[in-house]
C-alpha atoms as a PDB file:
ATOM      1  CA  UNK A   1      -5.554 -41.163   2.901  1.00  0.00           C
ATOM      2  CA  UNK A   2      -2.153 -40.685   3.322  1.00  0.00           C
ATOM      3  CA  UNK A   3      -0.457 -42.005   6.638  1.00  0.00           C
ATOM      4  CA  UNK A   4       2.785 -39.561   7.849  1.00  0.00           C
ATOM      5  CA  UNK A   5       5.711 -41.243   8.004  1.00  0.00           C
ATOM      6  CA  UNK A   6       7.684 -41.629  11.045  1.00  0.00           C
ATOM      7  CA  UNK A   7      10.202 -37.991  11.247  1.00  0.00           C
ATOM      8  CA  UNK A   8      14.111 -38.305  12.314  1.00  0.00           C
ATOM      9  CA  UNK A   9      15.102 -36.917  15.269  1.00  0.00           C
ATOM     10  CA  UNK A  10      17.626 -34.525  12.780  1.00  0.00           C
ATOM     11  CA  UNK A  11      17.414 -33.398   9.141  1.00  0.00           C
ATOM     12  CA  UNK A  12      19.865 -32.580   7.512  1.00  0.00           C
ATOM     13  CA  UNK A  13      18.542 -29.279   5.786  1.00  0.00           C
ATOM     14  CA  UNK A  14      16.637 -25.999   6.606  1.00  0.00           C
ATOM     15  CA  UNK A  15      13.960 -24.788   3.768  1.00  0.00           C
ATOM     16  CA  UNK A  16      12.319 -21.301   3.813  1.00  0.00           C
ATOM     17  CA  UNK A  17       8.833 -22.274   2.141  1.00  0.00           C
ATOM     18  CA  UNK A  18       7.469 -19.199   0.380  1.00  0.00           C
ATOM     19  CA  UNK A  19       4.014 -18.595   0.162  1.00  0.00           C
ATOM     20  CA  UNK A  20       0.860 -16.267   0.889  1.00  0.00           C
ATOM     21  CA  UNK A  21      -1.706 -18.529   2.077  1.00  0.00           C
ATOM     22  CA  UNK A  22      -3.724 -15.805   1.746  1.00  0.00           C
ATOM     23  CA  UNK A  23      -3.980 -15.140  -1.362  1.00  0.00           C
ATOM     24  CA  UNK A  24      -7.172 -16.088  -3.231  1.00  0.00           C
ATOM     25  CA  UNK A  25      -7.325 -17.611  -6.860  1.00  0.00           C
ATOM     26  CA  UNK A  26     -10.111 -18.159  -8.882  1.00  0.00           C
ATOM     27  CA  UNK A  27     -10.832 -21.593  -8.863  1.00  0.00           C
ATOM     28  CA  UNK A  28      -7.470 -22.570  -6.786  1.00  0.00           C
ATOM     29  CA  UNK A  29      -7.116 -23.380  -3.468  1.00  0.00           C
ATOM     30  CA  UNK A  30      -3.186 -22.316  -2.899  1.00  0.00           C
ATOM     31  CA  UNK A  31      -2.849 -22.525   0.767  1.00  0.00           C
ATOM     32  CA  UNK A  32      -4.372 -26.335   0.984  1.00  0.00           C
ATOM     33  CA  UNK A  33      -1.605 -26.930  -1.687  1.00  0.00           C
ATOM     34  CA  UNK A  34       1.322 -25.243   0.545  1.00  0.00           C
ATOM     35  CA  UNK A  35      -0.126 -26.870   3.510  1.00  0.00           C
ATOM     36  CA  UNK A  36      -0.123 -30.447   2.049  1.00  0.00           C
ATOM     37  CA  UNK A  37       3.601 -29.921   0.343  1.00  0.00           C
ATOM     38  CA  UNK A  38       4.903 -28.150   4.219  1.00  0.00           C
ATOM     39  CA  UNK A  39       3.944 -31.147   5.833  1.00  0.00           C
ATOM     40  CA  UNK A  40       5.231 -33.952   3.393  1.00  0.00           C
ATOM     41  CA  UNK A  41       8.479 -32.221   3.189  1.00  0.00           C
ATOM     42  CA  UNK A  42       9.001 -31.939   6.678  1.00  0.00           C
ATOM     43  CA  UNK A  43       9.201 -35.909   7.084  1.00  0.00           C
ATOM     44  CA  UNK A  44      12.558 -34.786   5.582  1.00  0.00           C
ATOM     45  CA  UNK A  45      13.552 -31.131   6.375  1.00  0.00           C
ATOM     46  CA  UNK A  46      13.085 -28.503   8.896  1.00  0.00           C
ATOM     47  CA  UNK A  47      10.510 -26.241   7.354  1.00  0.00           C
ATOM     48  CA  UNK A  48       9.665 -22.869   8.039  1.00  0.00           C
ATOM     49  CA  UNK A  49       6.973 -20.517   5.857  1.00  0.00           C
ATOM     50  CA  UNK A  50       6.950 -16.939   5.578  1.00  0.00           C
ATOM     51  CA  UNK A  51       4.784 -14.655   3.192  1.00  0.00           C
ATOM     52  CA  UNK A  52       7.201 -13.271   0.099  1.00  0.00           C
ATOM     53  CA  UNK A  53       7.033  -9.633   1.654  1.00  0.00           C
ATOM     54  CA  UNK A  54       9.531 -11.237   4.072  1.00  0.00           C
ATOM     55  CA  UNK A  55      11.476 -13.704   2.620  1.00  0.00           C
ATOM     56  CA  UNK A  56      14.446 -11.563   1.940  1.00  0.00           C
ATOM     57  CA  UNK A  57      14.967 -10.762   5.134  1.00  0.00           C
ATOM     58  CA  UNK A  58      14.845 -14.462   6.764  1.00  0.00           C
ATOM     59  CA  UNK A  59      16.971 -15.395   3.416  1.00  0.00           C
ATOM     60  CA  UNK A  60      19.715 -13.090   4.680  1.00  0.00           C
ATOM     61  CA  UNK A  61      20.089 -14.651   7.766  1.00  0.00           C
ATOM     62  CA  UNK A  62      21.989 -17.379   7.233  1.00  0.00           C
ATOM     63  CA  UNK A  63      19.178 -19.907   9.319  1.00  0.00           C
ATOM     64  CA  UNK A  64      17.818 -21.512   6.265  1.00  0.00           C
ATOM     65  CA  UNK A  65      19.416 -23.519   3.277  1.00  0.00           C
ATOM     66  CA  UNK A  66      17.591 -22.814   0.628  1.00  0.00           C
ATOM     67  CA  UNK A  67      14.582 -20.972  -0.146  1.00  0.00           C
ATOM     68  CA  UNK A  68      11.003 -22.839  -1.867  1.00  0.00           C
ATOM     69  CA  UNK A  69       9.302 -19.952  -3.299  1.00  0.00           C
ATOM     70  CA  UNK A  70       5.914 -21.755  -4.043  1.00  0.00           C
ATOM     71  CA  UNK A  71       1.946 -20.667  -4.381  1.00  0.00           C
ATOM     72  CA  UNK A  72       3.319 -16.752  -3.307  1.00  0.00           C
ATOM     73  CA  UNK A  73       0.540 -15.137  -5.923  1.00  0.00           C
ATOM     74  CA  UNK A  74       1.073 -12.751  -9.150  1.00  0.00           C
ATOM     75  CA  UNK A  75       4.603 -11.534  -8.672  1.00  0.00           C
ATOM     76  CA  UNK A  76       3.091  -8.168 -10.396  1.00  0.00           C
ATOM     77  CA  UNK A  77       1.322  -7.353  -6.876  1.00  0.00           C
ATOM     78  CA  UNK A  78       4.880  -7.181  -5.379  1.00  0.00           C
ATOM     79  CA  UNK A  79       6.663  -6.376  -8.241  1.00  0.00           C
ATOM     80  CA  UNK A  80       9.827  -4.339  -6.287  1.00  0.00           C
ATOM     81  CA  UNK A  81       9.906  -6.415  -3.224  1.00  0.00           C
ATOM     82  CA  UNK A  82      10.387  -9.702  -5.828  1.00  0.00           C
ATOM     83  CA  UNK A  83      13.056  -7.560  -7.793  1.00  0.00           C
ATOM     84  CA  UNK A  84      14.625  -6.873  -4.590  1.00  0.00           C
ATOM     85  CA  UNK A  85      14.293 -10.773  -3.401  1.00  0.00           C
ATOM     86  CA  UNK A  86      16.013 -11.303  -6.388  1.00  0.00           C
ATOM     87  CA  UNK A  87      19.208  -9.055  -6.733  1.00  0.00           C
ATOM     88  CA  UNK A  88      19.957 -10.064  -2.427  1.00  0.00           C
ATOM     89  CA  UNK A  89      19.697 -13.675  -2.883  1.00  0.00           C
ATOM     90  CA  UNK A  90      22.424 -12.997  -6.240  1.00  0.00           C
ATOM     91  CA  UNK A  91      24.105 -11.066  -3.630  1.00  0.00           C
ATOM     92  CA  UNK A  92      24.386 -13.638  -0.891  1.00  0.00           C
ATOM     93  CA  UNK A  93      24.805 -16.621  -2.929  1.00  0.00           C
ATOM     94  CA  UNK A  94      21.525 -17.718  -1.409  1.00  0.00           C
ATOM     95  CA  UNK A  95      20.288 -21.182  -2.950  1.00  0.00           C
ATOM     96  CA  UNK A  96      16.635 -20.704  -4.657  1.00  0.00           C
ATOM     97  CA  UNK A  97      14.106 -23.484  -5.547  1.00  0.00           C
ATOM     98  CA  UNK A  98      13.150 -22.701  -8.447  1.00  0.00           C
ATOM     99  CA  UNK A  99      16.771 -21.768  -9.489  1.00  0.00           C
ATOM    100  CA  UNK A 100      16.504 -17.742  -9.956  1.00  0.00           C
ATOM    101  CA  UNK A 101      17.981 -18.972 -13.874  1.00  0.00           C
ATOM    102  CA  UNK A 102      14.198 -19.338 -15.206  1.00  0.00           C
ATOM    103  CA  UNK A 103      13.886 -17.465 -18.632  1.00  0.00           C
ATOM    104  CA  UNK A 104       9.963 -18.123 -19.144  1.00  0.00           C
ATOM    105  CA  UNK A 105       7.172 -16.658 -16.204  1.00  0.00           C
ATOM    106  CA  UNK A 106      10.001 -16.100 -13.916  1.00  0.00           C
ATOM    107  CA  UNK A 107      11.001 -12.836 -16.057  1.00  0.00           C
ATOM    108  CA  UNK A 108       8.110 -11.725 -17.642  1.00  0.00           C
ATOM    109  CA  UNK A 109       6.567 -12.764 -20.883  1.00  0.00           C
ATOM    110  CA  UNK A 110       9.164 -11.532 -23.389  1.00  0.00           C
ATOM    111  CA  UNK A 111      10.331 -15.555 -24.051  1.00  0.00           C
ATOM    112  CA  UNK A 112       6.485 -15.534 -26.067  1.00  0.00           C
ATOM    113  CA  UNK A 113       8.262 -13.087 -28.398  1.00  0.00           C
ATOM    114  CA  UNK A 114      11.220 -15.371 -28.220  1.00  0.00           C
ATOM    115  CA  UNK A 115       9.826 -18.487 -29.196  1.00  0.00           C
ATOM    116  CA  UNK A 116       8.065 -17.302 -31.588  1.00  0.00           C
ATOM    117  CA  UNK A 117      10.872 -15.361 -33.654  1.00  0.00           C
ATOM    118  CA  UNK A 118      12.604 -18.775 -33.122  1.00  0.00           C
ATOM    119  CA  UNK A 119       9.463 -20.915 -34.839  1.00  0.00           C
ATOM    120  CA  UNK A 120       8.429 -23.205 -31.830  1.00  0.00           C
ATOM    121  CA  UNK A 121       5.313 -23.753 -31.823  1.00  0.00           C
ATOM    122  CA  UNK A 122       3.200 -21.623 -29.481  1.00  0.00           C
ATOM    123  CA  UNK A 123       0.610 -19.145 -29.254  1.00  0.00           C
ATOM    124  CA  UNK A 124       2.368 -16.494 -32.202  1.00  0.00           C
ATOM    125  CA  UNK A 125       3.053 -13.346 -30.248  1.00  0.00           C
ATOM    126  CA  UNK A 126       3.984  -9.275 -30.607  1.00  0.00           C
ATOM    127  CA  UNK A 127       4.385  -6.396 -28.349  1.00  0.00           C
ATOM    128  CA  UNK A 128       3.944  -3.742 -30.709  1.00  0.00           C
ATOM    129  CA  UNK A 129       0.561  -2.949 -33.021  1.00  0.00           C
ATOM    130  CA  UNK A 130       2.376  -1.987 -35.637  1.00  0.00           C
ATOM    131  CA  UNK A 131       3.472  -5.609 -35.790  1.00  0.00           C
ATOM    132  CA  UNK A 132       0.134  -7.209 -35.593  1.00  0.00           C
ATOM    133  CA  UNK A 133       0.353  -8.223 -39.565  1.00  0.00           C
ATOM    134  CA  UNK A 134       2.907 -11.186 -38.381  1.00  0.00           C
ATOM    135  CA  UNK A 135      -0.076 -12.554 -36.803  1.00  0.00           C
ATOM    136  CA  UNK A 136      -2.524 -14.503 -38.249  1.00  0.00           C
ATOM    137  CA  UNK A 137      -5.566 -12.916 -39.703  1.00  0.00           C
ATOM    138  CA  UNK A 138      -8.821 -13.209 -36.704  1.00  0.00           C
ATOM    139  CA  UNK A 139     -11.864 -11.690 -36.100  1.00  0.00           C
ATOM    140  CA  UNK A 140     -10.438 -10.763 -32.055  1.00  0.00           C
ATOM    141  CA  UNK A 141      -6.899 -10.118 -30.670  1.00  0.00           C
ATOM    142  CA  UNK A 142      -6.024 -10.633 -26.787  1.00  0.00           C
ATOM    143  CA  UNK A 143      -3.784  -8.071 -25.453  1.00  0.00           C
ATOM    144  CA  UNK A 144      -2.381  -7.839 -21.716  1.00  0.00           C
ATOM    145  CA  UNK A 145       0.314  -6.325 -20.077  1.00  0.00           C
ATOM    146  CA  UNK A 146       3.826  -8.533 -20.694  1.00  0.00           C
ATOM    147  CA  UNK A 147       4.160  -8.440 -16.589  1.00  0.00           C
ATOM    148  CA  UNK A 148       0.638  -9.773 -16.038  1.00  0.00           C
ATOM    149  CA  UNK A 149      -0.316 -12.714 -14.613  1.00  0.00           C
ATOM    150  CA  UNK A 150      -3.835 -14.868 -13.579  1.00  0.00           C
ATOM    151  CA  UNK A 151      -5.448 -12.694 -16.348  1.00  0.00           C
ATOM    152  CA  UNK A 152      -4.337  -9.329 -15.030  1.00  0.00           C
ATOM    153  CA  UNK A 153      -5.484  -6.537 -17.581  1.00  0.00           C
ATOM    154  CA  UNK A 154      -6.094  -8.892 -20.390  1.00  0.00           C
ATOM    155  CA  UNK A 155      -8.334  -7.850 -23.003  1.00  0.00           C
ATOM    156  CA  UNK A 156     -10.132  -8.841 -26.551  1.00  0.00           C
ATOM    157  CA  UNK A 157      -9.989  -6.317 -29.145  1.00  0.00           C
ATOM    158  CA  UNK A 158     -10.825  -6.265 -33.080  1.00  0.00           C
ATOM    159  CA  UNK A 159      -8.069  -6.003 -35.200  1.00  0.00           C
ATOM    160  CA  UNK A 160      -9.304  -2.309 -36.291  1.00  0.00           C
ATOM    161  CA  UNK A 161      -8.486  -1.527 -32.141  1.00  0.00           C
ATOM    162  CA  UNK A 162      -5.183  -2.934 -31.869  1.00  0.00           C
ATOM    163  CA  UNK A 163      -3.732   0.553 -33.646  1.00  0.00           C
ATOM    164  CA  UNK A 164      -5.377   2.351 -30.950  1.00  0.00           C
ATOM    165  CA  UNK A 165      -4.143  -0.081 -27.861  1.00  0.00           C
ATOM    166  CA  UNK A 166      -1.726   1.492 -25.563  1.00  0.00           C
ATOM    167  CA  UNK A 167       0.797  -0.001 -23.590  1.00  0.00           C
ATOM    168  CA  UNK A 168       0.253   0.943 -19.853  1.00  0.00           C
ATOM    169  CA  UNK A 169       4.587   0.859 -18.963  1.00  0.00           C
ATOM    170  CA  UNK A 170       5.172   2.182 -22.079  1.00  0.00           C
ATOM    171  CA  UNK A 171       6.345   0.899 -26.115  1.00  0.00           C
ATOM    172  CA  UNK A 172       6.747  -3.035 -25.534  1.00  0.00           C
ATOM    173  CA  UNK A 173       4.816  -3.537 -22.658  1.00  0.00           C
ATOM    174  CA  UNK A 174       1.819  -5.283 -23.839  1.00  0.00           C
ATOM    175  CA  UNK A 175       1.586  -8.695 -25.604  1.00  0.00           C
ATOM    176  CA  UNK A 176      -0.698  -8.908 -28.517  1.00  0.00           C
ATOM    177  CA  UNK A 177      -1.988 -12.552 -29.801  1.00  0.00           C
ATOM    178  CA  UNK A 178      -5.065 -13.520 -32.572  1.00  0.00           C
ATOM    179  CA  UNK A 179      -7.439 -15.471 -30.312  1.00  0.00           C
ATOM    180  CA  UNK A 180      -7.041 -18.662 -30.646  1.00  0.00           C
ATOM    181  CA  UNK A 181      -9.799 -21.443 -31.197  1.00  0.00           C
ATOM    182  CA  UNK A 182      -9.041 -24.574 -29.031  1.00  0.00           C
ATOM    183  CA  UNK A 183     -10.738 -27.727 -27.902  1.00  0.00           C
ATOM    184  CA  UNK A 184      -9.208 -27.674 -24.334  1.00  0.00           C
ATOM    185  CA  UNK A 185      -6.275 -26.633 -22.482  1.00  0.00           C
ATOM    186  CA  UNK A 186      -3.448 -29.038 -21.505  1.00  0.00           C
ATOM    187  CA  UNK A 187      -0.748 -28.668 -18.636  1.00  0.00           C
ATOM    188  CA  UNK A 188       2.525 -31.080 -17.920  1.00  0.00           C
ATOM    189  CA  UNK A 189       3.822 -30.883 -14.619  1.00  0.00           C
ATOM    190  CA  UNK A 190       8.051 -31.398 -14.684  1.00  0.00           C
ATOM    191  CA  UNK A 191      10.577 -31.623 -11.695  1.00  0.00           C
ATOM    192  CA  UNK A 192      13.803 -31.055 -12.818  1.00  0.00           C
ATOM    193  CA  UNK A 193      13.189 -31.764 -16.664  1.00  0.00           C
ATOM    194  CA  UNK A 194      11.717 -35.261 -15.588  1.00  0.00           C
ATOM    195  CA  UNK A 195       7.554 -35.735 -16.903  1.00  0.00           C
ATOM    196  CA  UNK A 196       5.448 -35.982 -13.441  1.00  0.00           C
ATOM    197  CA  UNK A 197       1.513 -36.097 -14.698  1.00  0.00           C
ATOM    198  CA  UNK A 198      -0.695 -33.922 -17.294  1.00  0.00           C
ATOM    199  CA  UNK A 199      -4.340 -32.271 -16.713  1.00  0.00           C
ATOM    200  CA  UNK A 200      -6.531 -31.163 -19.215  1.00  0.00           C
ATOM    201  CA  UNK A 201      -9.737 -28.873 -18.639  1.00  0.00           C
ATOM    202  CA  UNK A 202     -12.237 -30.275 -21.266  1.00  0.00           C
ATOM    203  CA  UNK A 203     -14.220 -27.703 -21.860  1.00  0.00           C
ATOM    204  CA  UNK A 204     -12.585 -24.585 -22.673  1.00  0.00           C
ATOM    205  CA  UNK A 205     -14.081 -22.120 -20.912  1.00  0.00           C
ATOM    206  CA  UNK A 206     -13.761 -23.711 -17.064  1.00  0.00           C
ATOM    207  CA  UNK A 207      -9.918 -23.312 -17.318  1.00  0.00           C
ATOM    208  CA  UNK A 208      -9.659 -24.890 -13.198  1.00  0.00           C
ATOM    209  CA  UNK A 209     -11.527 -28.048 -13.628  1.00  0.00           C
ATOM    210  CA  UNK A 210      -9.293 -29.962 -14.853  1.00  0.00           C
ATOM    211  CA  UNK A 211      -9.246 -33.736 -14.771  1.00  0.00           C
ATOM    212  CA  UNK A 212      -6.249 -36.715 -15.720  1.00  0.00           C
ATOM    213  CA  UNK A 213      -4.878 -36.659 -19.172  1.00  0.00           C
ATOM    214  CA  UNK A 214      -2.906 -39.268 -20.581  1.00  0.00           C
ATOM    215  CA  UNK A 215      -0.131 -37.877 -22.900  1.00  0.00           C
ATOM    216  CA  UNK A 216       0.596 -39.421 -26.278  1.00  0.00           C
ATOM    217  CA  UNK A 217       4.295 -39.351 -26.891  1.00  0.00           C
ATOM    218  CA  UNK A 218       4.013 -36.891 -29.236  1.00  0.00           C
ATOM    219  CA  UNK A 219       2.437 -34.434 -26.369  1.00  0.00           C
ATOM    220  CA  UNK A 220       5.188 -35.489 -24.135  1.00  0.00           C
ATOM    221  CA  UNK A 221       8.167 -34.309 -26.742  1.00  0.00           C
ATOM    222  CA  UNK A 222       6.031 -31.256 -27.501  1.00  0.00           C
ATOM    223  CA  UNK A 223       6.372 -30.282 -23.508  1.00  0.00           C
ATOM    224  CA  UNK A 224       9.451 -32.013 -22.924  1.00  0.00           C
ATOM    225  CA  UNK A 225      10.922 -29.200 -25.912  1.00  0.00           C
ATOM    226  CA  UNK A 226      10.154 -26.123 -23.358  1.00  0.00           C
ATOM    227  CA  UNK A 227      11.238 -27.698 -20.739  1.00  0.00           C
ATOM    228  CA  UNK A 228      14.882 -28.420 -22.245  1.00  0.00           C
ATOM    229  CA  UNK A 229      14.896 -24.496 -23.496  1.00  0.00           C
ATOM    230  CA  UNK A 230      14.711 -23.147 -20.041  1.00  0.00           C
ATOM    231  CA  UNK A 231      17.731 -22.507 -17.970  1.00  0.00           C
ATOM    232  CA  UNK A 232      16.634 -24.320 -15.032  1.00  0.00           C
ATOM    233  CA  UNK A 233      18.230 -27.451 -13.534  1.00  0.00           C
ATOM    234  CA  UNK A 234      16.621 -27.488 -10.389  1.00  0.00           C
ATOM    235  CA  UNK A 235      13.110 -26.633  -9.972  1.00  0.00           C
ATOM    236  CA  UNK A 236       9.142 -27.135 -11.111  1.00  0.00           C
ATOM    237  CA  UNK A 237       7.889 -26.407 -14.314  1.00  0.00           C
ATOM    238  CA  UNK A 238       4.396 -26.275 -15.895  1.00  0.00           C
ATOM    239  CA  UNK A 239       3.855 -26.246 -19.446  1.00  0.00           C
ATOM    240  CA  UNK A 240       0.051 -24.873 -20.460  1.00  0.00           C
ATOM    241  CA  UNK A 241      -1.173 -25.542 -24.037  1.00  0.00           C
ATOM    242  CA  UNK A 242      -3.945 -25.608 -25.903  1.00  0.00           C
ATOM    243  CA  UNK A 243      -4.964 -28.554 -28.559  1.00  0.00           C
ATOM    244  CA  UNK A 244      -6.447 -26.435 -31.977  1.00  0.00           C
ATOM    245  CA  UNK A 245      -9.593 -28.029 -34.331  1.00  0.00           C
ATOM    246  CA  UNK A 246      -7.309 -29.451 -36.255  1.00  0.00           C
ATOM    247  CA  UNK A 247      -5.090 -31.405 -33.552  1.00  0.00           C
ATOM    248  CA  UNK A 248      -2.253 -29.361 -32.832  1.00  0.00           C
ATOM    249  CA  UNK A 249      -0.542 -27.989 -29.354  1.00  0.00           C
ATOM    250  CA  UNK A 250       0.625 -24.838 -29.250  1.00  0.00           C
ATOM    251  CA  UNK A 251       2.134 -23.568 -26.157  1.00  0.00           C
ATOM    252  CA  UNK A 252      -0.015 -20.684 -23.964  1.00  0.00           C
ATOM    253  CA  UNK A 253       2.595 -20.216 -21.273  1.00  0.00           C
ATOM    254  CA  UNK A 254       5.667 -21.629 -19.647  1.00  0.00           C
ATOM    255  CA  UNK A 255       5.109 -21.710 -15.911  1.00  0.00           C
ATOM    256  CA  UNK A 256       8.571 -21.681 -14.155  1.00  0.00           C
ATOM    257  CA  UNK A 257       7.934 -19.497 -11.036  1.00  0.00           C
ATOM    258  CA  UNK A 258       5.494 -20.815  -8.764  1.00  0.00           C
ATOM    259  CA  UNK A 259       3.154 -23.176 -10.901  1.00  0.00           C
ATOM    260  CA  UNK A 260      -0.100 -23.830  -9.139  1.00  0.00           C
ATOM    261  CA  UNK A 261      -0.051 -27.969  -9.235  1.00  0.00           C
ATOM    262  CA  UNK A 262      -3.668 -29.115  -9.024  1.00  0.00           C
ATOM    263  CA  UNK A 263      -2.005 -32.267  -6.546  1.00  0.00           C
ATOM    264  CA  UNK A 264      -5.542 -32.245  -5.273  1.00  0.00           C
ATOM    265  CA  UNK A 265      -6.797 -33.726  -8.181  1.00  0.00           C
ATOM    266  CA  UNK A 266      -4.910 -36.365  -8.889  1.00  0.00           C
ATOM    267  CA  UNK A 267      -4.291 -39.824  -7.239  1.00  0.00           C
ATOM    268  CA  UNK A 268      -2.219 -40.462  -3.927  1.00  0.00           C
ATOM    269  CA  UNK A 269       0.438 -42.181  -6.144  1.00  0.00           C
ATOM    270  CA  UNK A 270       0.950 -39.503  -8.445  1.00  0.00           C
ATOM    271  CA  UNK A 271       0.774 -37.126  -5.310  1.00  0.00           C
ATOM    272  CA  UNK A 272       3.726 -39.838  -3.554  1.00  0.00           C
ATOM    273  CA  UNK A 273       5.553 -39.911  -6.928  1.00  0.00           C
ATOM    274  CA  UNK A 274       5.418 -35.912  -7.289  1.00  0.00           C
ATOM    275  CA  UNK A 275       6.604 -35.248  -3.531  1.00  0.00           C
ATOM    276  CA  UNK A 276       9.769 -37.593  -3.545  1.00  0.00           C
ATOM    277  CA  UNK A 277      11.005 -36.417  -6.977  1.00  0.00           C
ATOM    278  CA  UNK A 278      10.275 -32.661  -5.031  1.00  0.00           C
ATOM    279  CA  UNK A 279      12.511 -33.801  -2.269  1.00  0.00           C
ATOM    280  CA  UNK A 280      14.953 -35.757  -4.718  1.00  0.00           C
ATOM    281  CA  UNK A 281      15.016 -31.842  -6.910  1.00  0.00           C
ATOM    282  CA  UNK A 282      15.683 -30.168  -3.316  1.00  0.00           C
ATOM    283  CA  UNK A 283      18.557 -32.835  -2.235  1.00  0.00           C
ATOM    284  CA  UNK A 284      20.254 -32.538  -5.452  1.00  0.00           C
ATOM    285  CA  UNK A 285      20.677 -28.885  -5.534  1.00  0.00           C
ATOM    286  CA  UNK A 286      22.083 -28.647  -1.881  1.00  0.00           C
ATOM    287  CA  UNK A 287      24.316 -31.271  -2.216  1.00  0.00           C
ATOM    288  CA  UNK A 288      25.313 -30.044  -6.048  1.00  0.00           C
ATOM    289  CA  UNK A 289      26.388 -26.487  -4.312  1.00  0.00           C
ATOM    290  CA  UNK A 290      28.092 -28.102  -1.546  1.00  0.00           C
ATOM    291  CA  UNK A 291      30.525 -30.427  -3.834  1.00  0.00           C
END
């Protein structure tokens, strides 16, 4: 069990920790994760939470440093209030951890159609029907809305429905994808570009119970490639994937918002590790804006 180390009679820093510890995930507990991460970062910070509804607010004060948006649940249930969050913390020059420069999760889904235009290798990915023949040929498609999140209005469909699926916001909303046939999912948990730990759920239809992988090298450079094409510097990013029949990972999503980190199930000196490179990611940023 870990033992708290003794706190300083002053920090140095103020952090607004984001969060609805209310929120409930299937298969997640996020509020014993914001818990456990509050109190190991206030051995070294002043540390105050507040639900995402009113972090904009107590960001425009001036009390606080910088601003942890963490386990906060599916932006799409507060859709304006993040856009607003957002476009006031531009505003004020506010400091945000994850840097607000995310072009993955943190802005929708569009970087699916991105990547694959650009030929990384990931899950291959349309908005519109008409382009379903780019995909591979299947027997089901998975559509969802491109804003979704946690499996928000996702659906399987024949290929003979896709001409026929509409896009709830309107031409470009909704992603389309062939279903893919995988041996398990895969995640890779980064702070600041650097490789922390990897899960994998082995069987493929219990996504949460996940248990220690050990990456090969070539698993690290497939994750450590998404990493390097996002535009953030400071921050926590999970990279999902699934391993096909015939060996290969292809990406499923690129988790640079508020990644649930599963530090429940792995060991206290991953957990140690994980926490000081958190507080190393939060350090550098301050003191990067301040030189």
């Amino acid at each position: 069990m870990h033992t708290a180390r003794p706190r300083t009679a002053r920090r140095q820093y103020r952090v607004l920790f984001v969060t609805d510890l209310a929120y409930e995930a299937k298969g997640r507990r996020y509020c014993d994760e914001d818990i456990f991460l509050t109190a190991r970062l206030r051995e070294d910070f002043d540390v105050a939470l507040c639900h995402p509804l009113d972090a904009a607010a107590l960001m425009e004060t001036g009390a606080f440093d910088t601003v942890m948006v963490r386990n906060s649940g599916p932006v799409l249930n507060y859709q304006s209030a993040w856009d607003d969050f957002r476009e006031r913390a531009a505003a004020c020059g506010a400091r945000v951890h994850n840097q607000l420069s995310g072009r993955a999760d943190m802005v929708g889904k569009q970087y699916l159609l991105d990547l694959t235009a650009a030929g990384y290798p990931v899950i291959p990915t349309v908005d519109d029907p008409r382009d379903a023949d780019r995909l591979p040929v299947t027997d089901t498609y998975v559509i969802k809305p491109k804003a979704g999140a946690d499996s928000i209005g996702l659906e399987f469909v024949t290929r003979d429905a896709l001409a026929t699926a509409s896009a709830p916001a309107g031409p470009g909303s909704l992603l389309i994808q062939p279903r893919i046939d995988f041996t398990y999912e895969v995640s890779f948990y980064f702070v600041d570009r650097a490789f922390q730990y990897a899960l994998h759920a082995p069987s493929p239809d219990r996504r949460w119970h996940l248990e220690r992988y050990a990456p090969t090298p070539e698993d690290l450079g497939f994750a450590q490639r998404f990493v390097d094409w996002n535009t953030i510097d400071h921050g926590i990013q999970r990279v999902d994937a699934c391993r096909t029949p015939t060996g290969e990972l292809l990406l499923v999503e690129l988790e640079d918002l508020n990644p649930y980190l599963s530090l429940d199930l792995v060991d206290e000196p991953t957990r140690d590790g994980f926490v000081s490179a958190l507080k190393g990611s939060l350090r550098r940023q301050l003191e990067a804006d301040r030189a």
